[in-house]
PDB file of N, CA and C in Angstrom:
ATOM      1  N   UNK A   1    -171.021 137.235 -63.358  1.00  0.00           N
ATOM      2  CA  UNK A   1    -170.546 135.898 -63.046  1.00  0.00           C
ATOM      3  C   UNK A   1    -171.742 134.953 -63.073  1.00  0.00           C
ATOM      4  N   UNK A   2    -171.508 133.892 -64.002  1.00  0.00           N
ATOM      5  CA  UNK A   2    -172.530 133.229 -64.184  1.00  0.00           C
ATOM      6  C   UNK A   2    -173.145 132.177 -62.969  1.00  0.00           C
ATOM      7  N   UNK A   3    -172.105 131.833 -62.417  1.00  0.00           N
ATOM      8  CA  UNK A   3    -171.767 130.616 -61.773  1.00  0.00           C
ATOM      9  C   UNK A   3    -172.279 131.101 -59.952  1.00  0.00           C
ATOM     10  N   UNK A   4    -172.152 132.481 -59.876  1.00  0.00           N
ATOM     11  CA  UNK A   4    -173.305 133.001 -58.448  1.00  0.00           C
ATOM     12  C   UNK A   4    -174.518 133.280 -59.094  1.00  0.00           C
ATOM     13  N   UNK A   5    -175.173 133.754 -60.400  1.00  0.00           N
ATOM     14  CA  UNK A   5    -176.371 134.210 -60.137  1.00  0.00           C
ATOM     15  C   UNK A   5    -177.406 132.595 -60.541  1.00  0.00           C
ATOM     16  N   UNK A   6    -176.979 131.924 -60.250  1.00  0.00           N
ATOM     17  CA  UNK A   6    -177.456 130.455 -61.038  1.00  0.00           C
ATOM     18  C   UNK A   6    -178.614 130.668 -59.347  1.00  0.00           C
ATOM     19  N   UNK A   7    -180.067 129.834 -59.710  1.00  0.00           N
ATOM     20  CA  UNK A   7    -181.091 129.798 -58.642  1.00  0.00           C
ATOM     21  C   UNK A   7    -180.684 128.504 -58.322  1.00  0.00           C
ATOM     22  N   UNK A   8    -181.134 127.789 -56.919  1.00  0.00           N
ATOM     23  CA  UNK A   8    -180.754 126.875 -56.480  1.00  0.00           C
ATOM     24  C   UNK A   8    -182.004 125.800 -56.605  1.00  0.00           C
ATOM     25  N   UNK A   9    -181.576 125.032 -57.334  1.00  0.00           N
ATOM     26  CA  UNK A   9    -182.835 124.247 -57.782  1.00  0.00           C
ATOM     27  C   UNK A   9    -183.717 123.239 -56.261  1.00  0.00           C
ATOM     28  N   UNK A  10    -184.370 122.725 -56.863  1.00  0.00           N
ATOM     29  CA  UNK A  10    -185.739 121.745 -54.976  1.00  0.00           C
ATOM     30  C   UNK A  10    -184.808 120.981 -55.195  1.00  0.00           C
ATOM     31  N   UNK A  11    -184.080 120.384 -55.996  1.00  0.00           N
ATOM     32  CA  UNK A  11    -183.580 118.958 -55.817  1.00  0.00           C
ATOM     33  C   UNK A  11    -181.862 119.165 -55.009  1.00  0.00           C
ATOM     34  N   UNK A  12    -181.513 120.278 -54.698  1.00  0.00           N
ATOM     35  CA  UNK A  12    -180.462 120.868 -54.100  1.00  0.00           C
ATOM     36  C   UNK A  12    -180.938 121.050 -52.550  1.00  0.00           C
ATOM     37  N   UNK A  13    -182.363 121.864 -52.566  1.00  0.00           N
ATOM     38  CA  UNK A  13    -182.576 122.341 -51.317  1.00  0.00           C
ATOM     39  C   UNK A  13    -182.443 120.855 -50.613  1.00  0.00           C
ATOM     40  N   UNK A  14    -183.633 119.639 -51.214  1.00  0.00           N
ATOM     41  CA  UNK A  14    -183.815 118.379 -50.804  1.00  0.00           C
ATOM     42  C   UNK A  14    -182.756 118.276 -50.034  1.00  0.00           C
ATOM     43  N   UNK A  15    -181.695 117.977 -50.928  1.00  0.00           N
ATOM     44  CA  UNK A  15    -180.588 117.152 -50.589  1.00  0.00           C
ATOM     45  C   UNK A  15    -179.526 117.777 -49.327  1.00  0.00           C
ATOM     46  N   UNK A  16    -179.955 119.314 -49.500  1.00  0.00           N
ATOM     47  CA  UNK A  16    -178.933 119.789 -48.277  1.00  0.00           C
ATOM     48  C   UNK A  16    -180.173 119.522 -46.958  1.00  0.00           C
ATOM     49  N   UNK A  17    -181.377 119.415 -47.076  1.00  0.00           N
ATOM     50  CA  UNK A  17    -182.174 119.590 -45.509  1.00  0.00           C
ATOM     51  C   UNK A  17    -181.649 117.845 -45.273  1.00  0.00           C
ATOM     52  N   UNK A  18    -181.757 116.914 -46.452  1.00  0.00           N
ATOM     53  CA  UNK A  18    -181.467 115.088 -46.308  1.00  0.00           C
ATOM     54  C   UNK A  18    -180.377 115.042 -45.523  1.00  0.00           C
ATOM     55  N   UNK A  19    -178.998 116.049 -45.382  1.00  0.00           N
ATOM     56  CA  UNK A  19    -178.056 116.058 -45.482  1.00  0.00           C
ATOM     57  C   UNK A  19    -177.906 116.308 -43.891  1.00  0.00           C
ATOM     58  N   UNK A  20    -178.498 117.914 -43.855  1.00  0.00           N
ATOM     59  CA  UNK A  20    -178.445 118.301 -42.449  1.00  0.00           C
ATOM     60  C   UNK A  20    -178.970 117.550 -41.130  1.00  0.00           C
ATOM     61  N   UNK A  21    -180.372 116.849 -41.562  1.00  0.00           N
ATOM     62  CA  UNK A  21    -180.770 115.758 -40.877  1.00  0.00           C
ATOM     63  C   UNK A  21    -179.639 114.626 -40.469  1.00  0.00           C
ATOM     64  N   UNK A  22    -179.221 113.702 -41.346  1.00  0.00           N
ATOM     65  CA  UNK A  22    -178.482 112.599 -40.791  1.00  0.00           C
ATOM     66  C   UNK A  22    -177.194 113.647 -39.963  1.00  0.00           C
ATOM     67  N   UNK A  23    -177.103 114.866 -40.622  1.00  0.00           N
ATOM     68  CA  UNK A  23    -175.500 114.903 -39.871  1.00  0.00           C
ATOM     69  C   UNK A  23    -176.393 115.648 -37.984  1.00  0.00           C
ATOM     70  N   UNK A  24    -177.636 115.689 -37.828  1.00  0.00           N
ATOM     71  CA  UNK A  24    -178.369 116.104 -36.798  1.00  0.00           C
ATOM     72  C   UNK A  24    -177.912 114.967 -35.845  1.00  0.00           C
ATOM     73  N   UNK A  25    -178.556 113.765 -36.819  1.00  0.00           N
ATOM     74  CA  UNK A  25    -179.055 112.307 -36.144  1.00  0.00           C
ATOM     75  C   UNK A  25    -177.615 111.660 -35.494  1.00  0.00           C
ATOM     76  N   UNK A  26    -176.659 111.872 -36.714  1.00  0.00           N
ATOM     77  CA  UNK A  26    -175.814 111.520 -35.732  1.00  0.00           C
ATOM     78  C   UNK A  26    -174.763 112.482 -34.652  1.00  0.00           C
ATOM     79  N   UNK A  27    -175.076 113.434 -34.466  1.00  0.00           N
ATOM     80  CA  UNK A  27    -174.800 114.435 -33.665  1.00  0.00           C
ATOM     81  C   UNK A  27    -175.312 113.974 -32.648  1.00  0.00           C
ATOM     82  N   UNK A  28    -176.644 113.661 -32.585  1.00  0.00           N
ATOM     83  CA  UNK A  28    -177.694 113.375 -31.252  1.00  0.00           C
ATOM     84  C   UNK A  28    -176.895 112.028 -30.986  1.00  0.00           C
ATOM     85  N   UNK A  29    -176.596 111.281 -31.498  1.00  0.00           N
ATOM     86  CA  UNK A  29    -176.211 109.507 -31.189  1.00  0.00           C
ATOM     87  C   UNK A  29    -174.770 109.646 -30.657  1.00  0.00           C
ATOM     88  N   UNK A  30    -173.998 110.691 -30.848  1.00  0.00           N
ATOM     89  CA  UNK A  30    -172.934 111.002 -30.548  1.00  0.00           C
ATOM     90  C   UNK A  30    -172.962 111.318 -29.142  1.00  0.00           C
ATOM     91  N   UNK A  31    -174.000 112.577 -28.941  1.00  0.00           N
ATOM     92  CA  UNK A  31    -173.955 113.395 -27.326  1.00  0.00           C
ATOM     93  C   UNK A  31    -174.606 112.541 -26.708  1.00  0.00           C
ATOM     94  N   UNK A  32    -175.426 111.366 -26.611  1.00  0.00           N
ATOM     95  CA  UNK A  32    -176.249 110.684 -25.922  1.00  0.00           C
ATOM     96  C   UNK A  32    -175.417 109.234 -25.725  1.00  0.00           C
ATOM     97  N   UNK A  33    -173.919 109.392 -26.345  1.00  0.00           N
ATOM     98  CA  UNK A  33    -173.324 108.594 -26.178  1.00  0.00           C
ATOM     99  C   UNK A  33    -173.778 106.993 -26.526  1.00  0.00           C
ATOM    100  N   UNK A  34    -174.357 106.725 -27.749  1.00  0.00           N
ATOM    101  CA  UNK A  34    -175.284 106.139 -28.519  1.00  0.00           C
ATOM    102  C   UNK A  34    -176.277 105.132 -27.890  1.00  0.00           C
ATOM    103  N   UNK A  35    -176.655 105.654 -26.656  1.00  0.00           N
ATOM    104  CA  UNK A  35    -177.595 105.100 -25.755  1.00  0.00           C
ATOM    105  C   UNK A  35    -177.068 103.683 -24.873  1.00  0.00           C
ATOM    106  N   UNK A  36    -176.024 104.174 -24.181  1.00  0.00           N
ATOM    107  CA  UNK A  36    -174.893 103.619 -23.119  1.00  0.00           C
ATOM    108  C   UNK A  36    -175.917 102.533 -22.416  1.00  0.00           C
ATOM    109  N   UNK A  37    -176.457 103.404 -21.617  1.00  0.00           N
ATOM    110  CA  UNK A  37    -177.580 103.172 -20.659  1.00  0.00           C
ATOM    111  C   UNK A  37    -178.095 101.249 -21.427  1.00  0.00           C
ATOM    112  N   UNK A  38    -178.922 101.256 -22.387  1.00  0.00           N
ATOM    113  CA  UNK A  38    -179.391 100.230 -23.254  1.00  0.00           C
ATOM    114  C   UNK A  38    -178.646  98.935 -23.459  1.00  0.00           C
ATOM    115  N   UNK A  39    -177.225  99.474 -23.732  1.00  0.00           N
ATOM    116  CA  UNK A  39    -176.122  98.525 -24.677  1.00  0.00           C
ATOM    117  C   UNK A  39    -175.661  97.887 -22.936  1.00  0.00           C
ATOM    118  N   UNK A  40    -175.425  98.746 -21.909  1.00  0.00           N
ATOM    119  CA  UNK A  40    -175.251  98.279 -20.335  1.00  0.00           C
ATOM    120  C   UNK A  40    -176.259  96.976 -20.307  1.00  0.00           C
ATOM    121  N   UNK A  41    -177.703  97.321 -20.147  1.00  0.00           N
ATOM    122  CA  UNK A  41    -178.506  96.591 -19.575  1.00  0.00           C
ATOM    123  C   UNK A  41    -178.650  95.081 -20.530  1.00  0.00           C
ATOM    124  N   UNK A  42    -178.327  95.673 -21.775  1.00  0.00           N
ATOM    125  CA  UNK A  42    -178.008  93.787 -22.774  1.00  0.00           C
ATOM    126  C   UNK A  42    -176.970  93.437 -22.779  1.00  0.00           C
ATOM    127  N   UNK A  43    -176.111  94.021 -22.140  1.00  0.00           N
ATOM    128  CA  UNK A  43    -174.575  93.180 -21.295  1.00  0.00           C
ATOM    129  C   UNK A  43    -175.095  92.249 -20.094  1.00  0.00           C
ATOM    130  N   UNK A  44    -175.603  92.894 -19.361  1.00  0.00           N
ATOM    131  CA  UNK A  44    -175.545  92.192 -18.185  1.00  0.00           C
ATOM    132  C   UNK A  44    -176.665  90.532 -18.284  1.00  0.00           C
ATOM    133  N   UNK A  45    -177.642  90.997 -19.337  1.00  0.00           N
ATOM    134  CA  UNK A  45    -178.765  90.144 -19.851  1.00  0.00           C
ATOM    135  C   UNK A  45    -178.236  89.209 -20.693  1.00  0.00           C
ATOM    136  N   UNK A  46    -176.638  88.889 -21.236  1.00  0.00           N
ATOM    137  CA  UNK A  46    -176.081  88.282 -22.324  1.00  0.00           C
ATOM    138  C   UNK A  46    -175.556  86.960 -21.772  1.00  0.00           C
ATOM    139  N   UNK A  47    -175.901  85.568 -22.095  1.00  0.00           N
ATOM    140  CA  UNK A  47    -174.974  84.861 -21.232  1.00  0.00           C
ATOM    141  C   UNK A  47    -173.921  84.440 -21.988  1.00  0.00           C
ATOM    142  N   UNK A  48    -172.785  84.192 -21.826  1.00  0.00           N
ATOM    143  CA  UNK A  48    -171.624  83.998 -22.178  1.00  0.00           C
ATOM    144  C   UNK A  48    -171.110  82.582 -21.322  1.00  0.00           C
ATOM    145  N   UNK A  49    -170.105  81.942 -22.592  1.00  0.00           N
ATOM    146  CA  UNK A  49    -169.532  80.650 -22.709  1.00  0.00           C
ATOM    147  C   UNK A  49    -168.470  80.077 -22.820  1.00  0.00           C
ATOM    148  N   UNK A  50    -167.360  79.748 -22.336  1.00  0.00           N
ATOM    149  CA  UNK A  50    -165.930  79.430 -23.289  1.00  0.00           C
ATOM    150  C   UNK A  50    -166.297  78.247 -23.818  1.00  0.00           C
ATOM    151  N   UNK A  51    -165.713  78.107 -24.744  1.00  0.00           N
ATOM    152  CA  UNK A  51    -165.494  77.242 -25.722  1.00  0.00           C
ATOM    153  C   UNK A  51    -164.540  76.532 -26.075  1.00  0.00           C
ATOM    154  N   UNK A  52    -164.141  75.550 -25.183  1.00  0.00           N
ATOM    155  CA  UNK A  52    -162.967  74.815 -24.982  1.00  0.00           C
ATOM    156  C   UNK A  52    -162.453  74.292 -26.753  1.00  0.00           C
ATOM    157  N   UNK A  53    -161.089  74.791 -26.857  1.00  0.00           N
ATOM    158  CA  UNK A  53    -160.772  74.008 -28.557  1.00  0.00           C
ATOM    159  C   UNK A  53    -160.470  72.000 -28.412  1.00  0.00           C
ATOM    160  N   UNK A  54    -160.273  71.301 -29.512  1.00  0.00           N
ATOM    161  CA  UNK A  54    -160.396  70.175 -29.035  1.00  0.00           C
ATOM    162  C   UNK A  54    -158.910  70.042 -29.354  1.00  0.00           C
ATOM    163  N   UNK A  55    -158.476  68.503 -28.759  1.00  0.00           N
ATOM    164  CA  UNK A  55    -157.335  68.212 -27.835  1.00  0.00           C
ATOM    165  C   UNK A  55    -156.708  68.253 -29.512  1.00  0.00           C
ATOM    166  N   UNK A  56    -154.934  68.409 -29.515  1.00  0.00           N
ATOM    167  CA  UNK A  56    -154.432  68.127 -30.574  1.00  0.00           C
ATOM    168  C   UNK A  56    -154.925  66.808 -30.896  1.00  0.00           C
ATOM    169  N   UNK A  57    -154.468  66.279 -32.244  1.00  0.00           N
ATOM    170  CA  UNK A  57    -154.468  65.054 -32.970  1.00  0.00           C
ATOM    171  C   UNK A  57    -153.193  64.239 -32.407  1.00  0.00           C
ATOM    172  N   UNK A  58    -153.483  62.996 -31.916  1.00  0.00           N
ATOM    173  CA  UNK A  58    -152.438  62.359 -31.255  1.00  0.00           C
ATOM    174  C   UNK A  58    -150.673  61.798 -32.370  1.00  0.00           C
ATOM    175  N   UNK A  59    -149.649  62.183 -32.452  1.00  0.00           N
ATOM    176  CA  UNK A  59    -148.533  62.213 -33.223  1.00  0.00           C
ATOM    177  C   UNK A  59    -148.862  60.792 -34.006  1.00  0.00           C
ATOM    178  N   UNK A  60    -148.651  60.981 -34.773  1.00  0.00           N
ATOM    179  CA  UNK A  60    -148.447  59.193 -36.184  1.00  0.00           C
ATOM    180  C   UNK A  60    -147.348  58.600 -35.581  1.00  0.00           C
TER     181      UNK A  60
END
């Protein structure tokens, strides 16, 4: 069978370690709950505004 004894070329290995990494990275961003803690503390640091809309246009 041709198609198992084929060698696995660098530009394969590359791409599966490229591969395994991001699916690491976001594994880690996942269990760390993508750094809660951080996104909390620039909530509370955010100031916020309403923004009143303006009055209708008075009828013709």
């Amino acid at each position: 069978m041709a198609y198992v004894d084929q060698k696995m070329s660098s530009g394969k290995i590359v791409a599966i370690v490229i591969v395994a990494l991001i699916h690491a990275a976001l594994g880690y961003a996942f269990v760390t709950g993508l750094a809660f803690q951080y996104v909390k503390k620039a909530t509370e640091k955010l100031n916020t505004f309403d923004v009143e809309p303006p009055p209708p246009p008075p009828p013709p």
